[in-house]
Protein backbone atom coordinates (compact mmCIF):
# COMPACT_ATOMS: atom_id res chain seq x y z
CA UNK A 1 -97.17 -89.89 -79.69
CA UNK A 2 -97.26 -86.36 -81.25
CA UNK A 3 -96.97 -85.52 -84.93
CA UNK A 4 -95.92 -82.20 -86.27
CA UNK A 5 -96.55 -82.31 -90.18
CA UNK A 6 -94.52 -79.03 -91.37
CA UNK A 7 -94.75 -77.58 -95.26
CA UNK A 8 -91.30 -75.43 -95.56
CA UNK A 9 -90.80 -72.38 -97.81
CA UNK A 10 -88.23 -70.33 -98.99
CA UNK A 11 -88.76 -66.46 -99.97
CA UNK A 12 -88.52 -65.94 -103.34
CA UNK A 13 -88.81 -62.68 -105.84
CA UNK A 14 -92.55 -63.58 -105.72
CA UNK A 15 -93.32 -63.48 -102.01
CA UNK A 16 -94.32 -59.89 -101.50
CA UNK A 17 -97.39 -60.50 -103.36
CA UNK A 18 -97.45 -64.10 -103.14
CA UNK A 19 -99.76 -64.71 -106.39
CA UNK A 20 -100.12 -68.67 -105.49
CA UNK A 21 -100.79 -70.28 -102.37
CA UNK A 22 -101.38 -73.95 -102.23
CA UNK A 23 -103.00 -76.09 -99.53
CA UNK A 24 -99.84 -78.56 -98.15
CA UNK A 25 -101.64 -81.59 -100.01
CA UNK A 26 -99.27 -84.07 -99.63
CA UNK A 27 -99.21 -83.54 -95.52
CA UNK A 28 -102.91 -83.85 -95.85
CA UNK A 29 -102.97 -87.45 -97.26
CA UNK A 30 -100.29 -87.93 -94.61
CA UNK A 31 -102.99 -86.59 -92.17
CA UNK A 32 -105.54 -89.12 -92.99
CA UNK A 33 -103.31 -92.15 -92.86
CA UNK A 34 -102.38 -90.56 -89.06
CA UNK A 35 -106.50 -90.47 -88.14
CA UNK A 36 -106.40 -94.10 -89.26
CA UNK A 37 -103.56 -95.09 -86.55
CA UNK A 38 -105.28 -92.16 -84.06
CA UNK A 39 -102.09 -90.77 -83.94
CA UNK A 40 -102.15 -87.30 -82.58
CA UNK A 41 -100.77 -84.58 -85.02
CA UNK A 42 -100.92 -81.01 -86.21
CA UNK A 43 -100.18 -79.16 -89.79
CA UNK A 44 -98.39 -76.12 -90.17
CA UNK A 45 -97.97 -73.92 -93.19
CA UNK A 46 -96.68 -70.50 -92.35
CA UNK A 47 -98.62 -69.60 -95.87
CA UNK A 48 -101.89 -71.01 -95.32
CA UNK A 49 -101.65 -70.43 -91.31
CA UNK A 50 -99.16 -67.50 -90.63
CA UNK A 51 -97.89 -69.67 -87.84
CA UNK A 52 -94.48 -69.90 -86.74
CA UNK A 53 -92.60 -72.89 -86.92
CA UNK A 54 -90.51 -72.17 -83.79
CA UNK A 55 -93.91 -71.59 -81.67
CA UNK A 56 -95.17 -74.50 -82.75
CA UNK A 57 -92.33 -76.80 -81.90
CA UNK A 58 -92.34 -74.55 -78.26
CA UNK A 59 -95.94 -74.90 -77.90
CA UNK A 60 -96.50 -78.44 -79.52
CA UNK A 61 -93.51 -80.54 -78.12
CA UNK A 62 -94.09 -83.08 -81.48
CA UNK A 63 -92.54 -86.43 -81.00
CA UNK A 64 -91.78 -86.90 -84.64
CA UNK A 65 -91.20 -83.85 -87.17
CA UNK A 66 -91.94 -84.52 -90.27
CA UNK A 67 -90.52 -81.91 -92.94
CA UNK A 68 -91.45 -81.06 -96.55
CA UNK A 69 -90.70 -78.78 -99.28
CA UNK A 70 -89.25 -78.31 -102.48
CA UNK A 71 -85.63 -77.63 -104.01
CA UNK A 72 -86.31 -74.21 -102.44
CA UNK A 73 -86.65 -75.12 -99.30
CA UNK A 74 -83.59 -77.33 -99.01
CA UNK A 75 -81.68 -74.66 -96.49
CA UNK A 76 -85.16 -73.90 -95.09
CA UNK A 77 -85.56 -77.83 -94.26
CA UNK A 78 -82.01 -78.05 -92.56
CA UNK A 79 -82.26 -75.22 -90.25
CA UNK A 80 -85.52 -76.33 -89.12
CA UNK A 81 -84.27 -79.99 -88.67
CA UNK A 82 -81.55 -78.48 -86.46
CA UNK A 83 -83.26 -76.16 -84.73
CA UNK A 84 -85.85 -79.03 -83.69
CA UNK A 85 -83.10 -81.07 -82.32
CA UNK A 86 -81.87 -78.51 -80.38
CA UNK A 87 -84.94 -77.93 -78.33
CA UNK A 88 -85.56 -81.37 -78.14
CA UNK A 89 -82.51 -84.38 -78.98
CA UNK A 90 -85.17 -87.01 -78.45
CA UNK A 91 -87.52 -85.88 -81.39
CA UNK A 92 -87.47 -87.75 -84.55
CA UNK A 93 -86.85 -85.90 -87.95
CA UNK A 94 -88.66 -87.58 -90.81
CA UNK A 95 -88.15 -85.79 -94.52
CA UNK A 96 -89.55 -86.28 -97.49
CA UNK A 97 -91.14 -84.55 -100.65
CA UNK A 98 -90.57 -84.20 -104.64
CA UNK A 99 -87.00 -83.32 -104.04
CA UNK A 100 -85.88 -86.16 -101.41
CA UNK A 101 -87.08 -88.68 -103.87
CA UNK A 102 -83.90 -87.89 -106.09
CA UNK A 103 -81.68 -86.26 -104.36
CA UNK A 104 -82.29 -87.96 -100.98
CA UNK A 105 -78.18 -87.58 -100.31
CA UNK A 106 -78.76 -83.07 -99.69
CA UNK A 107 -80.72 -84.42 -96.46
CA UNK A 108 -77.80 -86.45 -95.00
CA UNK A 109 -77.74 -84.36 -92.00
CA UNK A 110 -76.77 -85.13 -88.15
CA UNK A 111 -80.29 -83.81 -87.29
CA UNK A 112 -82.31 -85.93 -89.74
CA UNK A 113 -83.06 -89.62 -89.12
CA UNK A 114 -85.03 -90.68 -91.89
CA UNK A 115 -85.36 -89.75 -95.33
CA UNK A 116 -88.12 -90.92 -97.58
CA UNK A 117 -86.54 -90.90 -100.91
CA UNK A 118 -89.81 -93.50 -102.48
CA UNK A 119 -92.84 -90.76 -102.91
CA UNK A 120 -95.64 -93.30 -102.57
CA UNK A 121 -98.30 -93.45 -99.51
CA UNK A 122 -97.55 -96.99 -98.62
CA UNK A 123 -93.92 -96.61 -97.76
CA UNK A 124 -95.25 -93.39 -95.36
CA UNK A 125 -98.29 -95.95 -93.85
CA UNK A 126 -95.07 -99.04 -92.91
CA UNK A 127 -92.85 -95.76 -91.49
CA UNK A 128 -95.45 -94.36 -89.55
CA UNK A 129 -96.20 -97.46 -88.09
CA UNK A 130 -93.33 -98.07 -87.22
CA UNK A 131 -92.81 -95.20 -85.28
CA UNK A 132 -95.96 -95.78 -83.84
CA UNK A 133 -94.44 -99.03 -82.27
CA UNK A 134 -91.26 -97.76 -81.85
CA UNK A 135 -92.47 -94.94 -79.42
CA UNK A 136 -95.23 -96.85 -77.79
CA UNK A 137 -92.34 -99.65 -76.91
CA UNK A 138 -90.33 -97.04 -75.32
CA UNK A 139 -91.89 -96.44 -71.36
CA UNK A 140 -90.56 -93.22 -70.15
CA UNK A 141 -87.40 -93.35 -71.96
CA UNK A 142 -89.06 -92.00 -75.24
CA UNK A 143 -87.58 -93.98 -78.21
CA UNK A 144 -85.60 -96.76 -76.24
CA UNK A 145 -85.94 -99.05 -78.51
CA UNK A 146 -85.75 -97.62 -81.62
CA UNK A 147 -84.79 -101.10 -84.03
CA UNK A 148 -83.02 -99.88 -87.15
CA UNK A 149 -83.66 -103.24 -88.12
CA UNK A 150 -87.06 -102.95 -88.70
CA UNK A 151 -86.21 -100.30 -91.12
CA UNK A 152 -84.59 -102.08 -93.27
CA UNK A 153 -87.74 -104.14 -94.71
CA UNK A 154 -89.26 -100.59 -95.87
CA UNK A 155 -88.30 -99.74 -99.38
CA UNK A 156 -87.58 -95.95 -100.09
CA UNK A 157 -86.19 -95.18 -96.66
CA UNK A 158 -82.12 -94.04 -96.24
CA UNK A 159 -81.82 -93.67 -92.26
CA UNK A 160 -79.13 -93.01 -89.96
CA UNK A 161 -77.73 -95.91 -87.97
CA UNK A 162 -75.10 -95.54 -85.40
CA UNK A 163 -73.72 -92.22 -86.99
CA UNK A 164 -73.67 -93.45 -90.93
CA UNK A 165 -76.46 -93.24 -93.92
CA UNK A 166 -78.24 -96.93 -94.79
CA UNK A 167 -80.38 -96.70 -97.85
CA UNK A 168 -82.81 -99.13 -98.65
CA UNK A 169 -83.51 -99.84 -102.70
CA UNK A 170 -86.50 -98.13 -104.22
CA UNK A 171 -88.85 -99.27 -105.64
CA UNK A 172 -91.56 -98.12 -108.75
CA UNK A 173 -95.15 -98.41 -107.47
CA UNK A 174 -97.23 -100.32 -110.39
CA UNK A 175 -100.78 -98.90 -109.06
CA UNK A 176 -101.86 -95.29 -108.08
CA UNK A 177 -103.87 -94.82 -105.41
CA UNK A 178 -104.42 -92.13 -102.46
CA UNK A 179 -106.80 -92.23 -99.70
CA UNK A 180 -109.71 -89.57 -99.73
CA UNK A 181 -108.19 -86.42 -97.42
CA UNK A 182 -110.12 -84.72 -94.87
CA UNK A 183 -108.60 -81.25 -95.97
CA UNK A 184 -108.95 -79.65 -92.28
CA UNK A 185 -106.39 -77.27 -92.83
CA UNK A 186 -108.05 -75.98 -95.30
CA UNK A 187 -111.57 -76.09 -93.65
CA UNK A 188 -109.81 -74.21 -90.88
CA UNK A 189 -108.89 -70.84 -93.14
CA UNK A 190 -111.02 -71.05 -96.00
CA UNK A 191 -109.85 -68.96 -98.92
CA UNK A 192 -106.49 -68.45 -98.01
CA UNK A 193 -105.22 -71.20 -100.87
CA UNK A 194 -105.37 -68.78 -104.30
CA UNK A 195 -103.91 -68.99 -108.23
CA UNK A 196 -103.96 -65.42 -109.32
CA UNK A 197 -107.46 -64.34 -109.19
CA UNK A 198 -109.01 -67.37 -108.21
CA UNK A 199 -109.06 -67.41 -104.22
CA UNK A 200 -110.91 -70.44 -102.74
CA UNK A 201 -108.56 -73.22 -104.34
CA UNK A 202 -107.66 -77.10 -103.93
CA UNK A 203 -105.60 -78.93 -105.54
CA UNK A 204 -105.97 -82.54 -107.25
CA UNK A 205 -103.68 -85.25 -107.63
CA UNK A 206 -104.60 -87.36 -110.83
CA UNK A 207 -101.82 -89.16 -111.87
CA UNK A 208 -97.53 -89.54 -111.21
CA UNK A 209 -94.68 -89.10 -113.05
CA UNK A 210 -95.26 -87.90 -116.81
CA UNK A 211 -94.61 -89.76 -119.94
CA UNK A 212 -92.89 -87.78 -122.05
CA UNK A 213 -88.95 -86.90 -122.23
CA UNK A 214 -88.04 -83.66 -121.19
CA UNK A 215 -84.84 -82.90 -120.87
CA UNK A 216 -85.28 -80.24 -118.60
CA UNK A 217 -88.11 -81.65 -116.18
CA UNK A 218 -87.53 -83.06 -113.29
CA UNK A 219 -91.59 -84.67 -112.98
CA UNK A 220 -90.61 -87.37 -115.35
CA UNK A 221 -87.80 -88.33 -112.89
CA UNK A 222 -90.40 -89.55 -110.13
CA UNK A 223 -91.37 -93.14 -109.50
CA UNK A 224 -88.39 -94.18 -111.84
CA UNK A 225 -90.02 -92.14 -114.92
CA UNK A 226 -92.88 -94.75 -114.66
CA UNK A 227 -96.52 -92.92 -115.17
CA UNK A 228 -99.39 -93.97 -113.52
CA UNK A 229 -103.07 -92.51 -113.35
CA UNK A 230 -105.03 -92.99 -110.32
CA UNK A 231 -108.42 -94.75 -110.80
CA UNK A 232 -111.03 -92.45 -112.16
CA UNK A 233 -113.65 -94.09 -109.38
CA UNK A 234 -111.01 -92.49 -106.54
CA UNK A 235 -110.76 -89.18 -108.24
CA UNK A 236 -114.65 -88.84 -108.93
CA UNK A 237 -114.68 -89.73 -105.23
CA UNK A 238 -112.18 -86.70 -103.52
CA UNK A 239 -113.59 -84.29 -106.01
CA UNK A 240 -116.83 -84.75 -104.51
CA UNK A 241 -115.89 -83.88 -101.17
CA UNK A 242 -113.78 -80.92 -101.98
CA UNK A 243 -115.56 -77.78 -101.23
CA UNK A 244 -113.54 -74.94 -102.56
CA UNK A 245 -115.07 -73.32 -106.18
CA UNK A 246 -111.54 -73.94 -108.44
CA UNK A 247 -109.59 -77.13 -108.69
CA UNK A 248 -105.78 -76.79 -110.07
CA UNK A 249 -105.14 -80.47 -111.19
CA UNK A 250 -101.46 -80.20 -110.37
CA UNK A 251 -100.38 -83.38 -113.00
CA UNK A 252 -97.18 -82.20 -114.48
CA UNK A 253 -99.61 -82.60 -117.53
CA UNK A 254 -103.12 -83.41 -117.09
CA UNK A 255 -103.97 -83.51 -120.35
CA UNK A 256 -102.40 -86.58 -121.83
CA UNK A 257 -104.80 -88.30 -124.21
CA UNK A 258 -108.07 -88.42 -126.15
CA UNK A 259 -109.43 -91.73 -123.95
CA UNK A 260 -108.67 -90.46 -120.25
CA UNK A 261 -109.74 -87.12 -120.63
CA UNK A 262 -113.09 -87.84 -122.26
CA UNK A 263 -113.73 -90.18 -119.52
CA UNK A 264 -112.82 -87.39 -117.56
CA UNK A 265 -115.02 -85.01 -118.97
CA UNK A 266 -118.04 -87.57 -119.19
CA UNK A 267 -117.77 -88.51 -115.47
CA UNK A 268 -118.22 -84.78 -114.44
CA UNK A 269 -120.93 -84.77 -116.58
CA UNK A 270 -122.93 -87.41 -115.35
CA UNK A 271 -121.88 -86.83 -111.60
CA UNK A 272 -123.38 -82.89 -111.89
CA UNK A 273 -119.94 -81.46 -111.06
CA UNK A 274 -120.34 -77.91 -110.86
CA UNK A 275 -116.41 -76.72 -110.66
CA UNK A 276 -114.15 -74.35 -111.95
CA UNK A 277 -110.69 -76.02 -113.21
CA UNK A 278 -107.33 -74.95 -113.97
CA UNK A 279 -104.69 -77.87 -115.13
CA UNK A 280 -101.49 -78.37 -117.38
CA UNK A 281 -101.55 -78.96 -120.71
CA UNK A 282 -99.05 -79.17 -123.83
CA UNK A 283 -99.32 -77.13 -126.44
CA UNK A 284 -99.63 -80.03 -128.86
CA UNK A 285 -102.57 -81.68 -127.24
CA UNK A 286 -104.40 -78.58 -127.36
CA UNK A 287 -103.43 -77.74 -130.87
CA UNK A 288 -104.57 -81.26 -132.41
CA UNK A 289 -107.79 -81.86 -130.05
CA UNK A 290 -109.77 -78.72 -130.75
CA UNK A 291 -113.04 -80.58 -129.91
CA UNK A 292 -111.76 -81.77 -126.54
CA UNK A 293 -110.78 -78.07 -125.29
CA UNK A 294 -114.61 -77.09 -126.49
CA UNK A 295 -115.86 -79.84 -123.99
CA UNK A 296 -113.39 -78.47 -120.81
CA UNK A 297 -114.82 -75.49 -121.92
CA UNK A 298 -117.96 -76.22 -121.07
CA UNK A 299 -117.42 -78.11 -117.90
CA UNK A 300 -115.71 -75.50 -116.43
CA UNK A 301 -112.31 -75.44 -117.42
CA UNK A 302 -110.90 -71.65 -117.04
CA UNK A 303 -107.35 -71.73 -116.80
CA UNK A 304 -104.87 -73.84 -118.94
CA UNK A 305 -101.28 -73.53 -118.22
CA UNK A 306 -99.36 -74.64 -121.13
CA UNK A 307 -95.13 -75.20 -121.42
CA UNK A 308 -94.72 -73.71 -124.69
CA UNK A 309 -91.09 -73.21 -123.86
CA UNK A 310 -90.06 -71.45 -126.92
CA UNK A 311 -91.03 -69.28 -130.44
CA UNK A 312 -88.12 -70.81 -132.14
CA UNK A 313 -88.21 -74.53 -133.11
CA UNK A 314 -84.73 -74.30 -132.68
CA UNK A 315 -84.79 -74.05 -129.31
CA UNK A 316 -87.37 -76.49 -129.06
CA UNK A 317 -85.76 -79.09 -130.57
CA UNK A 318 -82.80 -78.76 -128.97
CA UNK A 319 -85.15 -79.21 -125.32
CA UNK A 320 -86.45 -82.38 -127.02
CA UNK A 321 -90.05 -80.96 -125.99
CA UNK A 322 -91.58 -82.61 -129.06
CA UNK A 323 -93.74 -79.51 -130.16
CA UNK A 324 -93.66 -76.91 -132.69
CA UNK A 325 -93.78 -73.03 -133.07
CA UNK A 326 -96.93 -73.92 -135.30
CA UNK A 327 -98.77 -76.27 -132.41
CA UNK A 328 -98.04 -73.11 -130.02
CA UNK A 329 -99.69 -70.45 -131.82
CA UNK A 330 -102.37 -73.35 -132.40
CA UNK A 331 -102.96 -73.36 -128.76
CA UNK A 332 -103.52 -70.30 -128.25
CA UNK A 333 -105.97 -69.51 -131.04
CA UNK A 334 -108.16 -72.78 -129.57
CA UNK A 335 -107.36 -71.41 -126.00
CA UNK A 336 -109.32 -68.21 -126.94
CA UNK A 337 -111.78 -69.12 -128.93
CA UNK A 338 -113.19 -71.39 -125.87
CA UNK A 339 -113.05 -68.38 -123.37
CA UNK A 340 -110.29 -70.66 -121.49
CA UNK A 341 -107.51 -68.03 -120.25
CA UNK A 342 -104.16 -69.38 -120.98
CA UNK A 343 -101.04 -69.21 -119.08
CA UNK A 344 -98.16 -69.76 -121.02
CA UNK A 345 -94.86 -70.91 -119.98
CA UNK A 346 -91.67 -69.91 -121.49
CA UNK A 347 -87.89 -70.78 -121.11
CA UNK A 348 -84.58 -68.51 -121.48
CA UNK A 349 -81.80 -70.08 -122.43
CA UNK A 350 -77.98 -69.58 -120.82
CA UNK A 351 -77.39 -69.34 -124.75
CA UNK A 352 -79.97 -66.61 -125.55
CA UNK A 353 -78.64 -63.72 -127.56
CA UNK A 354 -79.64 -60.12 -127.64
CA UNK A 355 -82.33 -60.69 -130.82
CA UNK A 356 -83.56 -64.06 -129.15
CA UNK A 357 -85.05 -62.15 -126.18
CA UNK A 358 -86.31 -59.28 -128.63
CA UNK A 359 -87.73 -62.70 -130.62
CA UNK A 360 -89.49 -64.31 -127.66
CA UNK A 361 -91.03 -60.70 -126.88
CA UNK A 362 -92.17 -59.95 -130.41
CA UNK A 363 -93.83 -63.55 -130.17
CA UNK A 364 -96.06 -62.78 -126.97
CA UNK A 365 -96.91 -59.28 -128.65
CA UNK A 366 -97.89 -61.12 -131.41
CA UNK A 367 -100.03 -63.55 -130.13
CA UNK A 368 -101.80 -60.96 -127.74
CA UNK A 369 -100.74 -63.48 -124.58
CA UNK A 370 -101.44 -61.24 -121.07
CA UNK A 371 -100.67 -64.27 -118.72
CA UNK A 372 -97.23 -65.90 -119.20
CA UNK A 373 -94.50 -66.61 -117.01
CA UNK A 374 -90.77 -66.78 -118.56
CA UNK A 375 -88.08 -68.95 -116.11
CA UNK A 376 -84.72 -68.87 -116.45
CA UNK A 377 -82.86 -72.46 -118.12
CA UNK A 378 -82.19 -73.93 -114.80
CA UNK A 379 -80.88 -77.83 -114.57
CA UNK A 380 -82.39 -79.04 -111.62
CA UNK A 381 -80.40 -81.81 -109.87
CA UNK A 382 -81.42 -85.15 -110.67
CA UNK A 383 -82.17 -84.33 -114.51
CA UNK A 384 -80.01 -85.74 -117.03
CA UNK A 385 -79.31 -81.57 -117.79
CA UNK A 386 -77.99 -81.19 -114.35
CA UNK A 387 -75.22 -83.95 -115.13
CA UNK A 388 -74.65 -82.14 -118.33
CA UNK A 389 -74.08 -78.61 -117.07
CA UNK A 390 -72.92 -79.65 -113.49
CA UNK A 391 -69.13 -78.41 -114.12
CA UNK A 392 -70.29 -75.04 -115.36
CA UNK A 393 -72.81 -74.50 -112.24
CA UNK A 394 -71.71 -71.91 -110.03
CA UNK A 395 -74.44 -71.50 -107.23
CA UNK A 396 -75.00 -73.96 -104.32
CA UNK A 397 -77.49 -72.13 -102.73
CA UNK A 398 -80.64 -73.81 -103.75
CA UNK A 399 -82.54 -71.24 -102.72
CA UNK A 400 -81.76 -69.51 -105.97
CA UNK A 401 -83.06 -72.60 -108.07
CA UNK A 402 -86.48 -71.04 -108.18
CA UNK A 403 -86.04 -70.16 -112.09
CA UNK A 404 -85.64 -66.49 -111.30
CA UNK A 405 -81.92 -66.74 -110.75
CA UNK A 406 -79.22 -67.40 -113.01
CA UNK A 407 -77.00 -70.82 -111.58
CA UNK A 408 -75.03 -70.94 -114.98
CA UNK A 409 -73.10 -67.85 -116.52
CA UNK A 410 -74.54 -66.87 -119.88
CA UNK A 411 -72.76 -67.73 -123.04
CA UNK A 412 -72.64 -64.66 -125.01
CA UNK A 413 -73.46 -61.55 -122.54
CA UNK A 414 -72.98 -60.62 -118.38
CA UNK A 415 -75.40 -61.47 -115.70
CA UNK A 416 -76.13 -57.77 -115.34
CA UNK A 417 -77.55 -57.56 -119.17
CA UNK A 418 -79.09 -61.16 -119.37
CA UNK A 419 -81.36 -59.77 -116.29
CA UNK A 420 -82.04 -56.90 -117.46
CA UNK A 421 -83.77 -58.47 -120.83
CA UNK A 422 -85.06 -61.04 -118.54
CA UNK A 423 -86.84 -59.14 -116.55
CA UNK A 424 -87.86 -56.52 -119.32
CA UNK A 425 -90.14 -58.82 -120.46
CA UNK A 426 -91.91 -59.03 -116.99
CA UNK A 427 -91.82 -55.27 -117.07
CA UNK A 428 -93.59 -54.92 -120.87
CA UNK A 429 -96.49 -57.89 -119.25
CA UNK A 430 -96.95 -54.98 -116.22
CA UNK A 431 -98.03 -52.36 -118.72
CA UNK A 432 -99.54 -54.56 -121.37
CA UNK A 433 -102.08 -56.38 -119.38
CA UNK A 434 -105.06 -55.72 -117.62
CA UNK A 435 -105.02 -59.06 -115.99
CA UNK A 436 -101.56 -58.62 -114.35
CA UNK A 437 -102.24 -54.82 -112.98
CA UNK A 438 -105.56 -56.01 -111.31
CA UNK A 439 -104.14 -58.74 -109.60
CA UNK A 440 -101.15 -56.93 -108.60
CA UNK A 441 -103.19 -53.79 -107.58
CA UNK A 442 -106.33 -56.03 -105.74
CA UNK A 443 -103.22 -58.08 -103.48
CA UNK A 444 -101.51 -54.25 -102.55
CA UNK A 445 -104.74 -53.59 -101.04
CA UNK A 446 -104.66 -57.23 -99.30
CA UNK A 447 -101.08 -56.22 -97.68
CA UNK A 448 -101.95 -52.70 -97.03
CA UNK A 449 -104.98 -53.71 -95.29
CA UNK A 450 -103.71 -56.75 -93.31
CA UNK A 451 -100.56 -54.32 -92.18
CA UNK A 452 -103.83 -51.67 -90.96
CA UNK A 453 -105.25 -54.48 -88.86
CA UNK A 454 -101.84 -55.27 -87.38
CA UNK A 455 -100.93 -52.10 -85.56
C-alpha cells in the first residue's frame, strides 16, 4: 500500500512574499506512525517542496490520500479530493486537520471517505491500520473488502457508507503524547521553513487546546476545550533531535504559568540547549512575570508573539480576553527591555469607527511597536461568535476567512472605507519600520533571483 500525505494551501494577500513557511508537522507525526507499520508513503507541500500535487498523484499512484489544511484550504481540499478520484475511483480519501475536528460536516463530499473529526494520534494509528488490513485483504481487487464495520469501533471518524455520512462520537483525550518525528521533509530542503527573518525553522508542539475563554478563538474549541501539556520528558526528547537554529512553539499560548515554564526554562538549562525560540504569549503573563521573560531571555527566546487584541479596554472586554490596556503597554516595556522582539497582534472590529482606527494607530505609534499584525474580526465556524453573527455573514467562500477579508458588513461605514483604514495601518508599518522594509526588500531579491534561475 501507498500513502500520499498532502499539506493544502490556499493563496492569500500574503503569498507573493510568503513571510512564513512552516514544515507540514502534523503529516510528519503521521509519517512516523507509517515507518512503524512500514507502510510506504510520501509528503508533499507545494511550499516547502514546490511540487505539484497533480504530478504527484500521476507519478505516485497513492493508494490512500490523505489531505490537510486549514479553514483556507477548505475549496483547496475538495478539488483535490475530486480530482484524485477522478484519476483513480479506487483511491481512498482520508481528511483531517484543525478545521475537520469542528466542522467535520464542510468535508461531506462524494469524493471523501473518511473524515477524522478527533485530532489525536491514536485515532490516526487504529485508521491507518485499518487500512493497512483493509488493502492487504483485498488480492487484486484493491479494497474488496473494505468493512465499514470495523470503522465504527474508532472514535473521531464520520465515513461514508453505502452513499450516506456515519459519525462516530468523539471523544477528549485525557493524556498528551506524540511520538518523536523523523522530520525528513525537512532534512530534504533545509531552510526552506522561515518566520520573517528567521530561515532555518521547526516547529514544536507542547501542549492542546488552551485554557482560557476567548470568544473569538477557535484553539480553545479543540479536544472539547480540554487542555493538556505533553510530558516535559517527550518534549526535552524531540527538541533534541531537531536540527534547525529557531523553534516557533506553535501552543495557541505557550506561556501559561509560573510552574511549567520554569520547568521549561530549567530543563534547557541543564540539557545545554543552545536554540533560538519564538512562542505565544498573553500580554498579561508577560506583564505580571517580569522575572520569567528575563530568564527566556537568556535562553534564547527572540521572538514573542503576543494577542493584545486591542488599545481600548472597551473592546477588550467586550472579547472577554481577560487583559487590560495597562498589561499591554506592560508587555511591551518588559518585551524590550529583554532584547526579545515582539510581535503584536491586533483585532478590528465590524463595529470600528473612523477615530477607533485613528486610536489603534496612535497606540502602535506610541508604543514604538515595528512588528504587528492587525486581522480583521472574523467568526470562525465552530466558535460560539460564529453562531452569534452567522445570520449577518455574507461570504461562503472560506478562502476569504484568512482575517484579511471582511465576511460581515461593517456597522457604521462601506467595505471600500473600512479597507482603506485597514490597510492604512499596514501601509504607515511599511514606512515606519526598518524591520518590515528589510524583510520585504531581502524576499524581492529571493523572487527576483529564483525567477533568474528559471528561464
Amino acid at each position: 500500500m501507498k500513502i500520499l500525505l498532502v499539506k493544502c494551501h490556499k493563496n492569500t494577500i500574503y503569498s507573493a512574499y510568503q513571510p512564513i513557511i512552516c514544515e507540514p508537522l502534523e503529516l510528519e507525526y503521521i509519517s512516523t506512525m507509517l515507518d512503524e507499520e512500514s507502510i510506504k508513503h510520501n509528503i508533499i507541500d507545494r511550499l516547502i517542496d514546490n511540487r505539484s500535487f497533480k504530478n504527484c498523484i500521476i507519478n505516485c499512484t497513492p493508494d490512500v490520500l490523505f489531505l490537510t489544511g486549514y479553514i483556507t484550504a477548505v475549496d483547496t481540499i475538495l478539488k483535490y479530493a475530486n480530482y484524485a478520484k477522478k484519476q483513480n475511483k479506487d483511491i481512498k480519501v482520508v481528511v483531517g486537520g484543525v478545521h475537520s475536528e469542528v466542522n467535520y460536516e464542510d468535508f461531506f463530499s462524494l469524493d471523501i471517505d473518511v473524515i477524522q473529526h478527533q485530532g489525536d494520534l491514536h485515532t490516526s494509528k487504529a485508521l491507518i491500520r485499518f487500512l493497512k488490513e483493509a488493502f492487504n485483504s483485498s488480492g487484486k481487487e484493491k479494497w474488496r473488502d473494505f468493512d465499514y464495520k470495523s470503522l465504527e469501533d474508532i472514535s473521531g471518524l464520520a465515513y461514508l457508507q453505502h452513499g450516506n455520512w456515519k459519525v462516530n462520537e468523539k471523544k477528549a483525550i485525557d493524556f498528551y503524547t506524540l511520538p518523536l518525528p523523523k522530520r525528513t521533509i525537512m532534512k530534504e530542503h533545509p531552510y526552506k521553513a522561515r518566520y520573517m527573518n528567521y530561515i532555518g525553522l521547526a516547529l514544536l508542539k507542547t501542549s492542546i487546546s488552551c485554557p482560557y475563554s476567548c470568544r473569538f478563538c477557535y484553539c480553545k474549541e479543540i479536544n472539547k476545550g480540554i487542555y493538556l501539556k505533553r510530558p516535559i520528558e517527550e518534549v526535552i526528547m524531540e527538541i533534541k533531535a531537531i536540527d534547525e537554529e529557531y523553534i516557533w512553539i506553535v501552543d495557541d499560548t505557550f506561556l501559561i504559568d509560573r510552574t511549567s515554564t520554569l520547568d521549561f526554562i530549567d530543563r534547557i538549562k541543564k540539557e545545554g540547549i543552545n536554540k533560538k525560540w519564538i512562542a505565544y504569549s498573553r500580554a498579561d503573563f508577560i506583564a505580571n512575570n517580569e522575572d520569567i521573560i528575563k530568564m527566556l531571555s537568556e535562553i534564547g527566546f527572540v521572538e514573542i508573539i503576543a494577542g493584545l487584541e486591542d488599545s481600548s479596554d472597551e473592546f477588550l472586554d467586550s472579547y472577554e480576553k481577560g487583559t487590560s490596556k495597562n498589561e499591554g503597554e506592560e508587555a511591551v516595556r518588559i518585551l524590550k527591555e529583554n532584547n526579545i522582539r515582539l510581535t503584536g497582534l491586533f483585532l478590528a472590529g465590524i463595529d470600528f469607527k473612523k477615530r477607533d482606527f485613528k486610536r489603534l494607530r496612535a497606540w502602535i505609534k506610541k508604543m514604538n511597536l515595528k512588528s504587528y499584525t492587525v486581522s480583521i474580526f472574523t467568526p470562525l465556524k465552530g466558535t460560539e461568535l460564529y453562531e452569534e453573527y452567522k445570520d449577518r455573514i455574507d461570504v461562503k467562500d472560506f478562502s476569504k476567512y484568512d482575517f484579511l477579508h471582511l465576511v460581515l458588513r461593517p456597522t457604521h461605514m462601506s467595505k471600500l472605507r473600512f479597507y482603506m483604514y485597514f490597510y492604512m495601518i499596514y501601509v504607515e508599518q511599511f514606512f515606519s519600520s526598518p524591520y518590515i522594509r528589510s524583510f520585504l526588500k531581502h524576499r524581492l531579491k529571493e523572487i527576483l533571483k529564483k525567477k533568474s534561475i528559471s528561464k
